[in-house]
Protein backbone atom coordinates (compact mmCIF):
# COMPACT_ATOMS: atom_id res chain seq x y z
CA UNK A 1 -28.49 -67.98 -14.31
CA UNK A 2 -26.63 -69.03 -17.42
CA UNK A 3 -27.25 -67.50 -20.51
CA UNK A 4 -29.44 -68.96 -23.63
CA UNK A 5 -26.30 -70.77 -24.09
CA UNK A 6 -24.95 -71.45 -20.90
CA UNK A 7 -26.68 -74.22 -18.32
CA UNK A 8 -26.13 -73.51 -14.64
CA UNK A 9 -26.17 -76.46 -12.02
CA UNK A 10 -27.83 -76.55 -8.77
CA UNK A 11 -24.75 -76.46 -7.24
CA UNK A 12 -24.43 -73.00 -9.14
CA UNK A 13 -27.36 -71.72 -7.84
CA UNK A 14 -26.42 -72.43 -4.14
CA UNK A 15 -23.33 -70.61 -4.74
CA UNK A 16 -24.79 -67.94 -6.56
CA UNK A 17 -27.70 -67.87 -3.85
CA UNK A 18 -25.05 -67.92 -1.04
CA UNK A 19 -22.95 -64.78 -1.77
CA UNK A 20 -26.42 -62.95 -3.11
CA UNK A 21 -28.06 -63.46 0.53
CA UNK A 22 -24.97 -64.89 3.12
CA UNK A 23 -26.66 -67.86 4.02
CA UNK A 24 -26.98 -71.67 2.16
CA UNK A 25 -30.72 -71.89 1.07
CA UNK A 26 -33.08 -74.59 1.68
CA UNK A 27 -34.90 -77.27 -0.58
CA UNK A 28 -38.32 -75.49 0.47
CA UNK A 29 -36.80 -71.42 -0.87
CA UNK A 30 -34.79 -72.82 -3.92
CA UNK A 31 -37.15 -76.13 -5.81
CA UNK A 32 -40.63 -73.66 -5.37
CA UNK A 33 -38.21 -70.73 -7.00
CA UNK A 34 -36.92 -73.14 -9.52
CA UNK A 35 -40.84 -74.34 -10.75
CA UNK A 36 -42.05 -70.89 -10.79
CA UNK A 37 -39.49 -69.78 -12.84
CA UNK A 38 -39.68 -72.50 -15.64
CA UNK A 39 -43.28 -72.11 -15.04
CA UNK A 40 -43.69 -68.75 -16.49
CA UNK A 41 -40.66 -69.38 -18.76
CA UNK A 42 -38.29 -67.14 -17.66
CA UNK A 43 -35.53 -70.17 -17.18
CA UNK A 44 -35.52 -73.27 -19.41
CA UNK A 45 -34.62 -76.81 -18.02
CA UNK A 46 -31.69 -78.72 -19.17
CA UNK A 47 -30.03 -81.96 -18.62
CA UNK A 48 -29.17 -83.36 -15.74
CA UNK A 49 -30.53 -80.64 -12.97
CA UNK A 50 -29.31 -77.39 -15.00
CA UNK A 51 -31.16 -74.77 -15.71
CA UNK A 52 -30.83 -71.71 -18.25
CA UNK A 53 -32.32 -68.72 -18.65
CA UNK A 54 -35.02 -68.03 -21.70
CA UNK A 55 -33.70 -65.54 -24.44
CA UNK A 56 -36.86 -63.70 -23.97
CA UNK A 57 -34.99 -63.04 -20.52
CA UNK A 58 -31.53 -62.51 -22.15
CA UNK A 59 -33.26 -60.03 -24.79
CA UNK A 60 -35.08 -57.80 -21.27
CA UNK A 61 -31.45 -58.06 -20.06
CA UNK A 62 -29.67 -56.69 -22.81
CA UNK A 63 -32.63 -53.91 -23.44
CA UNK A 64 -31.83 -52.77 -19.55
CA UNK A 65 -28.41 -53.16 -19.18
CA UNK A 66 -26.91 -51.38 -22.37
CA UNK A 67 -26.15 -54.61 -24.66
CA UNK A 68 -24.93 -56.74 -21.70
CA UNK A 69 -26.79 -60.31 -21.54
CA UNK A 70 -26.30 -60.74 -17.67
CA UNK A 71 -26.64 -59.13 -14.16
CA UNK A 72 -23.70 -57.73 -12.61
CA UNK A 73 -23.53 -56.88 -8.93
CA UNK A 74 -25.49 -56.61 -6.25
CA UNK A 75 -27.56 -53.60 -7.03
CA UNK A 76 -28.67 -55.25 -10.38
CA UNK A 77 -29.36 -58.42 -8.64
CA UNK A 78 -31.79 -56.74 -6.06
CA UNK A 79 -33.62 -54.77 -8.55
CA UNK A 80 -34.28 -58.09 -11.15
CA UNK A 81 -35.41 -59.76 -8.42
CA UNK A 82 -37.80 -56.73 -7.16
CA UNK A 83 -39.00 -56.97 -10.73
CA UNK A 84 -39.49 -59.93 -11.17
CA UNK A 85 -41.27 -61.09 -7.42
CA UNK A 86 -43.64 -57.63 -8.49
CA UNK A 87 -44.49 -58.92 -12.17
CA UNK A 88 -44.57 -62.38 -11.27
CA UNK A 89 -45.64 -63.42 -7.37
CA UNK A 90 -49.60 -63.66 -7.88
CA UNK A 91 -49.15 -66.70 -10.31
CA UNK A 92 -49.83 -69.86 -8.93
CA UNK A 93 -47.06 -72.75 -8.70
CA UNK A 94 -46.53 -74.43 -12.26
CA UNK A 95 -48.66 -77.51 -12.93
CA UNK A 96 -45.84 -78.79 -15.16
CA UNK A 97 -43.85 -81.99 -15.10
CA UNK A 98 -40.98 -80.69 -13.41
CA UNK A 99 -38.99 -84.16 -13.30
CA UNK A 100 -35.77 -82.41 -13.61
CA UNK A 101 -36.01 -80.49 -10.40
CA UNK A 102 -34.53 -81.64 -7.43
CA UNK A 103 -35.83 -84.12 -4.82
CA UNK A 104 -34.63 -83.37 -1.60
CA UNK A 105 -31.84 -86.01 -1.19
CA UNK A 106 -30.27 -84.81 -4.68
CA UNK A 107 -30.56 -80.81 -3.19
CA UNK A 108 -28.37 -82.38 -0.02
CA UNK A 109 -25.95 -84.09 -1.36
CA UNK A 110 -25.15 -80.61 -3.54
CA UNK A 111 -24.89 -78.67 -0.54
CA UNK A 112 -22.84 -81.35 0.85
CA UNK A 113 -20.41 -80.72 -1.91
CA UNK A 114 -20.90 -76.80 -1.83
CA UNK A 115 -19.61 -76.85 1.64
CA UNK A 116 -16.75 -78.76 0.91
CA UNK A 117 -15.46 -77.36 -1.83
CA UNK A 118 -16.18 -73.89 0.07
């Protein structure tokens, strides 16, 4: 995810979600992720189907990784997500207005271009 600077597109996150687990994800693992996340505010909408993450993230980040404000690597990866799916997986779905998320044609035509440009 970008940083409190940095916006990340859906086409981003396929990528990233890609080489994390070897396989392109679906609408139904990555929009759910996506609203749970802003949800809770851990990521922060942006324009146009971006996303980046909250500083309150960045700041957790930096605490655990020595300064650094991102993940690096597999290992790191894995364990952020273990943390967060433990802290964070009995909260409902968001009840927000999540009009910048994806609607399935939108999430098609990215991995349309994903593959392509793969």
């Amino acid at each position: 995810m970008g940083s409190d600077t940095k916006e990340v597109t859906l086409g981003n996150i396929i990528s990233y979600w890609d080489y994390m687990d070897h396989a392109i994800p679906t609408y139904e693992e990555v929009v759910p992720s996506l609203a749970k996340l802003v949800s809770i505010g851990i990521i922060i909408q942006g324009e146009e189907m971006s996303w980046k993450c909250a500083s309150t993230l960045i700041l957790g980040i930096e605490k655990l990784f020595n300064g650094r404000k991102s993940i690096k690597g597999t290992e790191e990866f894995k364990w952020m997500h273990s943390y967060l799916t433990e802290k964070y997986s009995h909260l409902p779905p968001t009840t927000l207005n999540l009009a910048n998320l994806p609607d399935p044609q939108a999430f098609e035509v990215a991995v349309k271009k994903y593959i392509e440009n793969f």
